[in-house]
C-alpha atoms as a PDB file:
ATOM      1  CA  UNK A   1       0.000   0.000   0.000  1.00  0.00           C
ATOM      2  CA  UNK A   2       2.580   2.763   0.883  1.00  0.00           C
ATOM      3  CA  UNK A   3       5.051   1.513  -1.956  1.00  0.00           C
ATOM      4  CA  UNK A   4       1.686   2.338  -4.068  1.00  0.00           C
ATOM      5  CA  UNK A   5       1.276   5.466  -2.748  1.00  0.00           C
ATOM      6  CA  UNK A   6       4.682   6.609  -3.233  1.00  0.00           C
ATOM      7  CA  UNK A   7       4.726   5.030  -7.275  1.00  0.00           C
ATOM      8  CA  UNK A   8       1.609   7.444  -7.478  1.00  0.00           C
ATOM      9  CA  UNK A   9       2.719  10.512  -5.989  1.00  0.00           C
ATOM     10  CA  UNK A  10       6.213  10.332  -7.854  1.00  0.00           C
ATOM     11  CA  UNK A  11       3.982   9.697 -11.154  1.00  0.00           C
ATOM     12  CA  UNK A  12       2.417  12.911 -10.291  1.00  0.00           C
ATOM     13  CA  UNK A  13       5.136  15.180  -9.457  1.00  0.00           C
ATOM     14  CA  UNK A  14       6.929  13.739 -12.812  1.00  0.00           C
ATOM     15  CA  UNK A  15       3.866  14.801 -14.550  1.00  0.00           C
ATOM     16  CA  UNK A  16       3.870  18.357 -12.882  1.00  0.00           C
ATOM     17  CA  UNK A  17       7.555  18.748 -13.903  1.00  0.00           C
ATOM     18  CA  UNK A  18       6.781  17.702 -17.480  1.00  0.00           C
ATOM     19  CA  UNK A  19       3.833  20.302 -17.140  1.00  0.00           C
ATOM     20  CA  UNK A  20       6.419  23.140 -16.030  1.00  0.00           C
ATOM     21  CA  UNK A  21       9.304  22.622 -18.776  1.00  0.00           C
ATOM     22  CA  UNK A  22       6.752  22.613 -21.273  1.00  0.00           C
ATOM     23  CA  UNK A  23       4.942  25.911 -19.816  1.00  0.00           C
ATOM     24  CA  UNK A  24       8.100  27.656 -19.889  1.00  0.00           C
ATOM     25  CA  UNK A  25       9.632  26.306 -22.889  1.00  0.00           C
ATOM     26  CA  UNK A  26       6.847  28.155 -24.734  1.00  0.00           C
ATOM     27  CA  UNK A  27       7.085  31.041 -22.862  1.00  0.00           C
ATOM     28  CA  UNK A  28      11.000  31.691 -23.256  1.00  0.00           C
ATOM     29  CA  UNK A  29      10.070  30.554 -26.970  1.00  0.00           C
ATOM     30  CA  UNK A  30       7.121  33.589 -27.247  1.00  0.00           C
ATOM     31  CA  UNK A  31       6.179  30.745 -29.504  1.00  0.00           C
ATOM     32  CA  UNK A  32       2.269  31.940 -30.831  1.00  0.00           C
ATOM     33  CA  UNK A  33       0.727  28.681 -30.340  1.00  0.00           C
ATOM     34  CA  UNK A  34      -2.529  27.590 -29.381  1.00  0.00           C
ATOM     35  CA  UNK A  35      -3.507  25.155 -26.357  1.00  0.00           C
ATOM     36  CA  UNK A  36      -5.665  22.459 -27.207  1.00  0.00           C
ATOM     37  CA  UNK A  37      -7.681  20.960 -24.418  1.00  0.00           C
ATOM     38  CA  UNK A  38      -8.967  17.301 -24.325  1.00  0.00           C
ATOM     39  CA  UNK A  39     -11.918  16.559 -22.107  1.00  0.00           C
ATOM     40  CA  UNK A  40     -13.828  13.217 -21.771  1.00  0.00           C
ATOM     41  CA  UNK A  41     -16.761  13.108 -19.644  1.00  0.00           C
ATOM     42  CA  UNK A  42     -17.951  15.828 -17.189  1.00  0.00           C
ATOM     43  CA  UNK A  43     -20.234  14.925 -14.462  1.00  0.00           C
ATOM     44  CA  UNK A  44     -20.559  12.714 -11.146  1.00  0.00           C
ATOM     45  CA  UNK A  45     -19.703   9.905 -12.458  1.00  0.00           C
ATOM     46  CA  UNK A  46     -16.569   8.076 -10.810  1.00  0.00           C
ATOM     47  CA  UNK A  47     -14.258   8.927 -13.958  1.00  0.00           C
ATOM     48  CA  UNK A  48     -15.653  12.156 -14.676  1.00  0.00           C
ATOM     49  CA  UNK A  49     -14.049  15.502 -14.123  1.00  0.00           C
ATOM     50  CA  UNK A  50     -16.741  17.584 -12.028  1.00  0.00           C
ATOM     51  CA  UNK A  51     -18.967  19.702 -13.209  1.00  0.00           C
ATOM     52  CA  UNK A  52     -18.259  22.821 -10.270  1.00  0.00           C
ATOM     53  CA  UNK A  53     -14.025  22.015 -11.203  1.00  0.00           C
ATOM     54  CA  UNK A  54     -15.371  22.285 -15.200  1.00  0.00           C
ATOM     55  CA  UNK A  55     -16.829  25.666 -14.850  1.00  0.00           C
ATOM     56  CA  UNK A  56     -14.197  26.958 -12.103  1.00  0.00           C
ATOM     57  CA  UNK A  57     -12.020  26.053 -15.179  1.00  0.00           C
ATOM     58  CA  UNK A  58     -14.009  27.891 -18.133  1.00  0.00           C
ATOM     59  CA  UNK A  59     -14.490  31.181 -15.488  1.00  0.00           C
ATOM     60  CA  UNK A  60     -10.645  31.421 -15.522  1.00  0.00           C
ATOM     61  CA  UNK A  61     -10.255  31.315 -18.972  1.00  0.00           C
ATOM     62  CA  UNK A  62     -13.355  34.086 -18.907  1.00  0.00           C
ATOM     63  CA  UNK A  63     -11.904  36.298 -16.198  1.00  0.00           C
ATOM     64  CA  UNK A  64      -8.270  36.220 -17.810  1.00  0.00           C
ATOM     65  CA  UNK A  65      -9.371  36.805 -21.442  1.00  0.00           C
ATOM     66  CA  UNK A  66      -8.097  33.581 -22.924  1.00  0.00           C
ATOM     67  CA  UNK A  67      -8.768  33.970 -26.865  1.00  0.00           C
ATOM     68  CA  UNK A  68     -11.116  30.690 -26.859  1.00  0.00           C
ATOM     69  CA  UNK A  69     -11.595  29.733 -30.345  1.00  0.00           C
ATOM     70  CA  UNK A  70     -13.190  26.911 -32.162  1.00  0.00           C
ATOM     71  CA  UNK A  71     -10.573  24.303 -33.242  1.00  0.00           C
ATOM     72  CA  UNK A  72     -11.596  24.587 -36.982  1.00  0.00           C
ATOM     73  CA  UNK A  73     -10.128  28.203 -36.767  1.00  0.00           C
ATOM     74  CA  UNK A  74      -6.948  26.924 -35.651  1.00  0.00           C
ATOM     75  CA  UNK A  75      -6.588  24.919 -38.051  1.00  0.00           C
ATOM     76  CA  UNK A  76      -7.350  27.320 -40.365  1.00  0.00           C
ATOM     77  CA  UNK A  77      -4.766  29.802 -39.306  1.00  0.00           C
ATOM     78  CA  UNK A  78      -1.867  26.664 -39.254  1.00  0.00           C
ATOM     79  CA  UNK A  79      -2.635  25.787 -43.012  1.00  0.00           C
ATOM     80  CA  UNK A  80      -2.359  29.506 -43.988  1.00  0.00           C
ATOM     81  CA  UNK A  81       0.667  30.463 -42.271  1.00  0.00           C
ATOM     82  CA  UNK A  82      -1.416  32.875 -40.270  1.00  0.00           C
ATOM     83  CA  UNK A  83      -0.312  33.775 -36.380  1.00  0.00           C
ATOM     84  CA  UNK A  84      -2.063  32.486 -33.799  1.00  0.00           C
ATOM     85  CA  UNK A  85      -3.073  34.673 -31.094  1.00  0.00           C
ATOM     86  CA  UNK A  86      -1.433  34.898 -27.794  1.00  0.00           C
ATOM     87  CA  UNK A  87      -3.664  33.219 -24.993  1.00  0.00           C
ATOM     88  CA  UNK A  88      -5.530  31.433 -27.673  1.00  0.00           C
ATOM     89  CA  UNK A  89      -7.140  28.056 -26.371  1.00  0.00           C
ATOM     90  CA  UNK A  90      -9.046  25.152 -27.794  1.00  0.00           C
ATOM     91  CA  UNK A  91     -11.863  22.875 -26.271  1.00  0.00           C
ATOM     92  CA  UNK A  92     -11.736  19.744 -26.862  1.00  0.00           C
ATOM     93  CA  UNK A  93     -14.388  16.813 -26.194  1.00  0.00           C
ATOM     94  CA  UNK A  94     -13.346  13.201 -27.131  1.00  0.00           C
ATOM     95  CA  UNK A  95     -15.692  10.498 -27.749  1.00  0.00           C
ATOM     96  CA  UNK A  96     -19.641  11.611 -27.169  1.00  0.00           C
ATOM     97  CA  UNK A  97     -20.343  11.280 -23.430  1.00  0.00           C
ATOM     98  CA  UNK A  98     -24.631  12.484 -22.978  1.00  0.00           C
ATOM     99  CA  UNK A  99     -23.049  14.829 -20.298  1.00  0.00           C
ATOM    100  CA  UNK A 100     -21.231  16.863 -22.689  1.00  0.00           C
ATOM    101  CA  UNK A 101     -25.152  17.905 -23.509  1.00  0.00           C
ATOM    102  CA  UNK A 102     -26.790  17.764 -19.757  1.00  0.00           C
ATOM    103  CA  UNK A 103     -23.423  19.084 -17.837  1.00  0.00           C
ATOM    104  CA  UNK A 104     -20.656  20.891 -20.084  1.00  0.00           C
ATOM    105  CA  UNK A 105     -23.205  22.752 -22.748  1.00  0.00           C
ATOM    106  CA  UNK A 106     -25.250  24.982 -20.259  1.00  0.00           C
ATOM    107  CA  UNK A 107     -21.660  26.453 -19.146  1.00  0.00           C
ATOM    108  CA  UNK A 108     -20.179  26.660 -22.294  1.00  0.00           C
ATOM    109  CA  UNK A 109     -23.242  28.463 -22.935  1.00  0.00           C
ATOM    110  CA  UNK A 110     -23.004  30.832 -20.120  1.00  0.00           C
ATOM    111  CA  UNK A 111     -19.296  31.655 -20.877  1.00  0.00           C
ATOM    112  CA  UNK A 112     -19.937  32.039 -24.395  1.00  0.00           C
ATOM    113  CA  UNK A 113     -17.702  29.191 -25.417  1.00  0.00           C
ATOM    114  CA  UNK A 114     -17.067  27.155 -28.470  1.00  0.00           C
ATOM    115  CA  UNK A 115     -15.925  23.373 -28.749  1.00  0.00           C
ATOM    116  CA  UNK A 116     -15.433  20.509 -30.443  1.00  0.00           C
ATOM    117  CA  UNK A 117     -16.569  17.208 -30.037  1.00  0.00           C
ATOM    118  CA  UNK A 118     -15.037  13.953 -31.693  1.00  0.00           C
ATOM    119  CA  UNK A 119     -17.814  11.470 -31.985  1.00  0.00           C
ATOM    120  CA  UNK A 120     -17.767   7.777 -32.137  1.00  0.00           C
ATOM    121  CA  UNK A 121     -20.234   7.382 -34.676  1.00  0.00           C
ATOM    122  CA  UNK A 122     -21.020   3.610 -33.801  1.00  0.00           C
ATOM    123  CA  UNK A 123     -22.209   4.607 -30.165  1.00  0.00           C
ATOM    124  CA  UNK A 124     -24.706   7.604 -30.701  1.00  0.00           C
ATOM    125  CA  UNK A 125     -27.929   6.741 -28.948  1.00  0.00           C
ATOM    126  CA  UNK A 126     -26.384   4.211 -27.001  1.00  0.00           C
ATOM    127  CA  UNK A 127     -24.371   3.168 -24.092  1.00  0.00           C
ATOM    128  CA  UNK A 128     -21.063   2.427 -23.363  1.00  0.00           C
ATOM    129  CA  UNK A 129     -19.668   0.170 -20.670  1.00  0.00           C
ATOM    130  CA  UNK A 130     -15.812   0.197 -20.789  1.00  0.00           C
ATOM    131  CA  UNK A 131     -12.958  -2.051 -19.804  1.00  0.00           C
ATOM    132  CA  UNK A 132     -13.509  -0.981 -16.077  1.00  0.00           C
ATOM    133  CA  UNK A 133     -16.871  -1.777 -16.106  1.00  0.00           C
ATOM    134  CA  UNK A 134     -17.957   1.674 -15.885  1.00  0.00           C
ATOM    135  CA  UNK A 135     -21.560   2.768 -18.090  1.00  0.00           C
ATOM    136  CA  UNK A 136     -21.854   5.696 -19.889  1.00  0.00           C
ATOM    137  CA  UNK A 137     -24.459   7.001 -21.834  1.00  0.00           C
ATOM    138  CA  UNK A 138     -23.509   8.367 -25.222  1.00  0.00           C
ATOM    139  CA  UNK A 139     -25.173  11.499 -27.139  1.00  0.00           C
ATOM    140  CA  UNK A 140     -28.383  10.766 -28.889  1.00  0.00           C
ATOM    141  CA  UNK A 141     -28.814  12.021 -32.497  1.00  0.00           C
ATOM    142  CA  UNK A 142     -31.433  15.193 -31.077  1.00  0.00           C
ATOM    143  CA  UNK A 143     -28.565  16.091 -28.357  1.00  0.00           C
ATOM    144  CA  UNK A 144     -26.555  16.228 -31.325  1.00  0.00           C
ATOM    145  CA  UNK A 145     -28.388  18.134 -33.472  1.00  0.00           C
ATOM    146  CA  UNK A 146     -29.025  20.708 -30.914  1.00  0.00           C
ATOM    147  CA  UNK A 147     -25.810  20.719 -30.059  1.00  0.00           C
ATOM    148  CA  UNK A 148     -25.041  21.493 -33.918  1.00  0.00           C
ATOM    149  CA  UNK A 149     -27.579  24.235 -33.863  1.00  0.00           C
ATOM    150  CA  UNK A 150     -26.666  26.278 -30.500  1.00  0.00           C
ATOM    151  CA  UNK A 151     -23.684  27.269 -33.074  1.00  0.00           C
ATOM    152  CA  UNK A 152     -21.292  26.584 -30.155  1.00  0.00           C
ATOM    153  CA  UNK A 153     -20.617  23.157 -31.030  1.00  0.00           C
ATOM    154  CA  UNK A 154     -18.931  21.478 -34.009  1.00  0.00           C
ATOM    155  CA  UNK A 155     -19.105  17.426 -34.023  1.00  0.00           C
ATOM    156  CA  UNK A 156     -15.817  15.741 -35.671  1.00  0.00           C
ATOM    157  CA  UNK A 157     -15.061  11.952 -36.415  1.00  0.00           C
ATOM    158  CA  UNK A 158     -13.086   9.928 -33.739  1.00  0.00           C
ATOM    159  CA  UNK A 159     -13.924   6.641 -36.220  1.00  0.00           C
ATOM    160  CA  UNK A 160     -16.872   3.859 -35.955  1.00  0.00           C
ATOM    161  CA  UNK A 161     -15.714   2.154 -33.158  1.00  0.00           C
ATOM    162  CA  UNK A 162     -13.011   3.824 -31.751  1.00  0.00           C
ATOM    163  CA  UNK A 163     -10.559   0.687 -31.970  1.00  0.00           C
ATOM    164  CA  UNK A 164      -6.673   1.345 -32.356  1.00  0.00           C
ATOM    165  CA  UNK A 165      -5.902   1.843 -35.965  1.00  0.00           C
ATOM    166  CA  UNK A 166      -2.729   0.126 -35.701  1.00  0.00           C
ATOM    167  CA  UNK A 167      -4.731  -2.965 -35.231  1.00  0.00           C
ATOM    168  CA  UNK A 168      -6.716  -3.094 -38.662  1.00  0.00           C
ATOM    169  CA  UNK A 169      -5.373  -4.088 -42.041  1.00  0.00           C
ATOM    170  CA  UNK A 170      -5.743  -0.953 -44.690  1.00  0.00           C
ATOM    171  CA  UNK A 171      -9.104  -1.446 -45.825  1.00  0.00           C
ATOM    172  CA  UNK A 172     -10.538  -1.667 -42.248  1.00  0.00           C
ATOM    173  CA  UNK A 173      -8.212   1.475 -40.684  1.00  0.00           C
ATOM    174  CA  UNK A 174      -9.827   3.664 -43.975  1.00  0.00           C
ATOM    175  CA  UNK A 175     -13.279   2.523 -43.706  1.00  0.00           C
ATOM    176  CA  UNK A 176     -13.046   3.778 -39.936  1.00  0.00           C
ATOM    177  CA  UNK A 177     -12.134   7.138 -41.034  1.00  0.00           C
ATOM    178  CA  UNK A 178     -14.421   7.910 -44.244  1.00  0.00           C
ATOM    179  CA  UNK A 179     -17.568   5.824 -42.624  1.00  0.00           C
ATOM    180  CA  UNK A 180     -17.430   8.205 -39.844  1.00  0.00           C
ATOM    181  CA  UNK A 181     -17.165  11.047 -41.379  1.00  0.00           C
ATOM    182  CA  UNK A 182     -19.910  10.422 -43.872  1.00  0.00           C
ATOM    183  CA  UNK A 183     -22.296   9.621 -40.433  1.00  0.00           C
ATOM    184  CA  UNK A 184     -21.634  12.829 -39.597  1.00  0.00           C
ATOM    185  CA  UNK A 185     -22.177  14.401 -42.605  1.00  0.00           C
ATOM    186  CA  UNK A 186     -25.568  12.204 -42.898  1.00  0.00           C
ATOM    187  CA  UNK A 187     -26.639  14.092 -39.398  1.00  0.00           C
ATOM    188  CA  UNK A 188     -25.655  17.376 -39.417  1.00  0.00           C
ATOM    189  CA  UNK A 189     -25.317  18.011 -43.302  1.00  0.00           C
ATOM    190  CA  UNK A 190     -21.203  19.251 -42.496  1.00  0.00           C
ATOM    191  CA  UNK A 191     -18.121  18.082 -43.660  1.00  0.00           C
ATOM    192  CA  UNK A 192     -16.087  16.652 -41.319  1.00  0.00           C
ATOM    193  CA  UNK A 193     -12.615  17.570 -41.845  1.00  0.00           C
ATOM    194  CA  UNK A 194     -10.642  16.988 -38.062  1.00  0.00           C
ATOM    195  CA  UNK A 195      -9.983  13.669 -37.321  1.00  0.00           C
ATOM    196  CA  UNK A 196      -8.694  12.427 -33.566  1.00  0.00           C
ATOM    197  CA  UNK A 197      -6.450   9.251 -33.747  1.00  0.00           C
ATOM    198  CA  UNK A 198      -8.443   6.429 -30.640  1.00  0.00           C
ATOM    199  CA  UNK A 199      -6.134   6.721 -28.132  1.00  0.00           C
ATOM    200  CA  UNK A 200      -3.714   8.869 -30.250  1.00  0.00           C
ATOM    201  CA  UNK A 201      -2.746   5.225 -31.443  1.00  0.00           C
ATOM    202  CA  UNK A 202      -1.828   5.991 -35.239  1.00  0.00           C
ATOM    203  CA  UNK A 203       1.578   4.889 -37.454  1.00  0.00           C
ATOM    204  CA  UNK A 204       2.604   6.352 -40.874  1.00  0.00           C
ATOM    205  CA  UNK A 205       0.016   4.272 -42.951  1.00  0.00           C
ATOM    206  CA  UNK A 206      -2.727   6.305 -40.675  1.00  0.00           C
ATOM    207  CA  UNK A 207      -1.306   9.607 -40.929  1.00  0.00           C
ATOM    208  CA  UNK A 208      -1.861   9.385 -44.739  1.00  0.00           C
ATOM    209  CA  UNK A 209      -5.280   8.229 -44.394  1.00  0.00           C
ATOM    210  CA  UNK A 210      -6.154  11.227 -42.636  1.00  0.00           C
ATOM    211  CA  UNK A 211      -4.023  12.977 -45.200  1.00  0.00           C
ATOM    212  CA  UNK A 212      -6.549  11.429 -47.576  1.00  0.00           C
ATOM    213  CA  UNK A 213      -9.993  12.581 -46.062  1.00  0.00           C
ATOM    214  CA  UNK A 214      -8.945  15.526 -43.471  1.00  0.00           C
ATOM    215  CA  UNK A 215      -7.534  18.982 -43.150  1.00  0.00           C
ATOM    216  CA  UNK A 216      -6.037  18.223 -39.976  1.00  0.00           C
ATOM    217  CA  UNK A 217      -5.847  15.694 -37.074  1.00  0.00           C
ATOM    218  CA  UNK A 218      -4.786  15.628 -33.552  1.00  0.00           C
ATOM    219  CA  UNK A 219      -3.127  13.613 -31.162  1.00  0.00           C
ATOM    220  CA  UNK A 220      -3.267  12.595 -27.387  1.00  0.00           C
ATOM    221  CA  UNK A 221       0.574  13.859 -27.035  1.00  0.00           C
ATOM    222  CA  UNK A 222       0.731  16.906 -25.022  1.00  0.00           C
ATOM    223  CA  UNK A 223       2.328  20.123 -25.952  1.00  0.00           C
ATOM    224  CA  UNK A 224       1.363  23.229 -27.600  1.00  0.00           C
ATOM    225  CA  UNK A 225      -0.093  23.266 -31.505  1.00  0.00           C
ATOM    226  CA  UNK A 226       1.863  25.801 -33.612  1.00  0.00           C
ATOM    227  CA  UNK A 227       3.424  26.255 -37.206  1.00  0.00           C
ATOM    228  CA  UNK A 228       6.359  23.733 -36.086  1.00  0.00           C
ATOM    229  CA  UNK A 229       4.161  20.810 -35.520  1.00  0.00           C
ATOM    230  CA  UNK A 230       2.743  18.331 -38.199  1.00  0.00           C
ATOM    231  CA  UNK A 231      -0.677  19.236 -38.807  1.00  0.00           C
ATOM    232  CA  UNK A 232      -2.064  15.608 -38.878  1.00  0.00           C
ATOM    233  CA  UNK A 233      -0.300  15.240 -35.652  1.00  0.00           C
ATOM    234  CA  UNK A 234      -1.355  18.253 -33.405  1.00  0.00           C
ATOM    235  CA  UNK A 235      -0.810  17.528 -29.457  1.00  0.00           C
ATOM    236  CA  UNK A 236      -3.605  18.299 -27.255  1.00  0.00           C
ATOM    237  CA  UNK A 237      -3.091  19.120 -23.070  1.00  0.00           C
ATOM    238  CA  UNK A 238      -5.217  16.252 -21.174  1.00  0.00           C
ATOM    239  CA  UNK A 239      -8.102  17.389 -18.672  1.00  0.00           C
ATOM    240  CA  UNK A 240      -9.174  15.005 -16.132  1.00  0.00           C
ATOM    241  CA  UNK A 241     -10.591  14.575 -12.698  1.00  0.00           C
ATOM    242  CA  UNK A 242      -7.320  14.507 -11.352  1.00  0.00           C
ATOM    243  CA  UNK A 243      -6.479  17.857 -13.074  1.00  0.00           C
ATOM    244  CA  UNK A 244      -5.299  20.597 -10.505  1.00  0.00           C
ATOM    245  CA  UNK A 245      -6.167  24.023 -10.818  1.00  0.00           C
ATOM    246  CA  UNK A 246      -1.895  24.604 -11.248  1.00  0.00           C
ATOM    247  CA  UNK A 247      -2.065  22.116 -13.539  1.00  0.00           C
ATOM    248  CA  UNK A 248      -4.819  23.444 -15.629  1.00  0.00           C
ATOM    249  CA  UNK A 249      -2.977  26.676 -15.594  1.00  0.00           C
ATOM    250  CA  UNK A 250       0.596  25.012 -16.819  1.00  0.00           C
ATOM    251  CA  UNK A 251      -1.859  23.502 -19.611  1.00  0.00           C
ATOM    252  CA  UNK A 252      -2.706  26.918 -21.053  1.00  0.00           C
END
C-alpha cells in the first residue's frame, strides 16, 4: 500500500515537472501557439471531471481573457501560415459522453464558449460500458443536433468504433475514417474535416489516411499546436478529474 502510494505521488510530481518545462519552454520561446484541451466526460460519475471544477475552469479562462476559439479556426490559421493569437485556447471533447449535452453545454453556454466534439459514430444513442466496467451514456442524435444548432458546437469523427488503428489491415483502418465522417455528414449536413487518432494510437500508414480525407488531425501527445508541428499530428493538453487548478494553468 505505501510503496503504491509513493509510485503514485512520484507519477504525479513527474507529470507536474513535465507540465512546467513545457509551460516555460513556450514562454521563453514567445512561440504563438494555441492550447488544445482534451476533455472526456464531465459529471458525477466516478471517472468524470466535475462539473463545479469544469466551470471553475471555463471562469478562468473568462476572467483572464483567454482567446477561446473553435478548433476549426486553428486549423485554419496553421494551413495559412497565419499567427495564432497569444492566450488562444481550444476545447476539446473526445468520444460523445450524454453529459457533454446535460453538464458541459449549459456552461459553455453561459461563458460564451465554443468546442469541439469527436464522436464515435457507432455509439450515438447508445451506451457504453468500458474495460472498467464503468456505463456511460452516449449522445443521442437530437442532443446532437441541438448541439449542432446552439452554433457553439462542431461534431468531428473519432472513427466507428473507436478501436486502435494500428490494429486493422488498410481497408478496415480507412473505412473507420471515411464511414465516420460520412455519419456525420448524414446528421448534421457538415463536412467533417478533423480527425482524432483512438487513443492517439496511429503509425505512418494512418497519418496518410487522414491525409486522404482531413484537413487536420490531432493527437493525445501533449504540448502546444503551432506552425512547427505536423498538422495531422497536433498535441492536445489532457483534462481530467485529477487535473489541478496549477495544472490546468501550466496547460494553457
Amino acid at each position: 500500500m505505501f510503496i503504491t502510494k509513493v509510485k503514485r505521488r512520484l507519477k504525479l510530481y513527474k507529470a507536474l515537472l513535465a507540465d512546467i518545462l513545457r509551460f516555460m519552454s513556450r514562454k521563453v520561446l514567445n512561440s504563438k501557439s494555441a492550447a488544445i484541451l482534451m476533455y472526456h466526460t464531465v459529471g458525477n460519475g466516478p471517472e468524470s471531471l466535475g462539473v463545479d471544477m469544469f466551470r471553475r475552469q471555463m471562469k478562468w479562462l473568462k476572467d483572464h481573457n483567454y482567446n477561446v476559439v473553435r478548433l476549426s479556426q486553428v486549423v485554419s490559421s496553421l494551413k495559412n501560415g497565419h499567427i495564432i493569437a497569444s492566450k488562444t485556447v481550444v476545447l476539446t471533447f473526445d468520444d460523445g459522453y450524454a453529459d457533454n449535452y446535460i453538464e458541459a453545454l449549459p456552461i459553455l453556454r453561459e461563458f460564451g464558449f465554443p468546442a469541439t466534439i469527436f464522436i464515435i459514430t457507432n455509439l450515438i444513442d447508445s451506451k457504453l460500458t468500458n474495460k472498467r466496467g464503468v456505463q456511460h451514456t452516449m449522445l443521442s442524435r437530437s442532443q446532437i443536433k441541438e448541439m449542432h444548432n446552439s452554433g457553439l458546437i462542431e461534431f468531428q469523427p473519432h472513427t466507428v468504433k473507436h478501436t486502435r488503428l494500428s490494429y486493422l489491415s488498410d481497408m478496415e483502418a480507412e473505412a473507420e475514417l471515411k464511414d465516420s465522417q460520412e455519419t456525420i455528414k448524414s446528421h448534421l449536413s457538415v463536412q467533417g474535416h478533423i480527425f482524432a487518432y483512438p487513443f492517439g494510437d496511429h503509425t505512418q500508414r494512418d497519418v496518410q489516411l487522414a491525409k486522404k480525407y482531413f484537413d487536420a488531425a490531432v493527437t493525445v501527445s501533449p504540448g502546444f499546436a503551432g506552425s512547427s508541428n505536423d498538422i495531422f499530428l497536433l498535441p492536445r493538453q489532457a483534462i481530467g478529474q485529477h487535473t489541478t487548478m496549477l495544472r490546468f494553468r501550466l496547460h494553457i
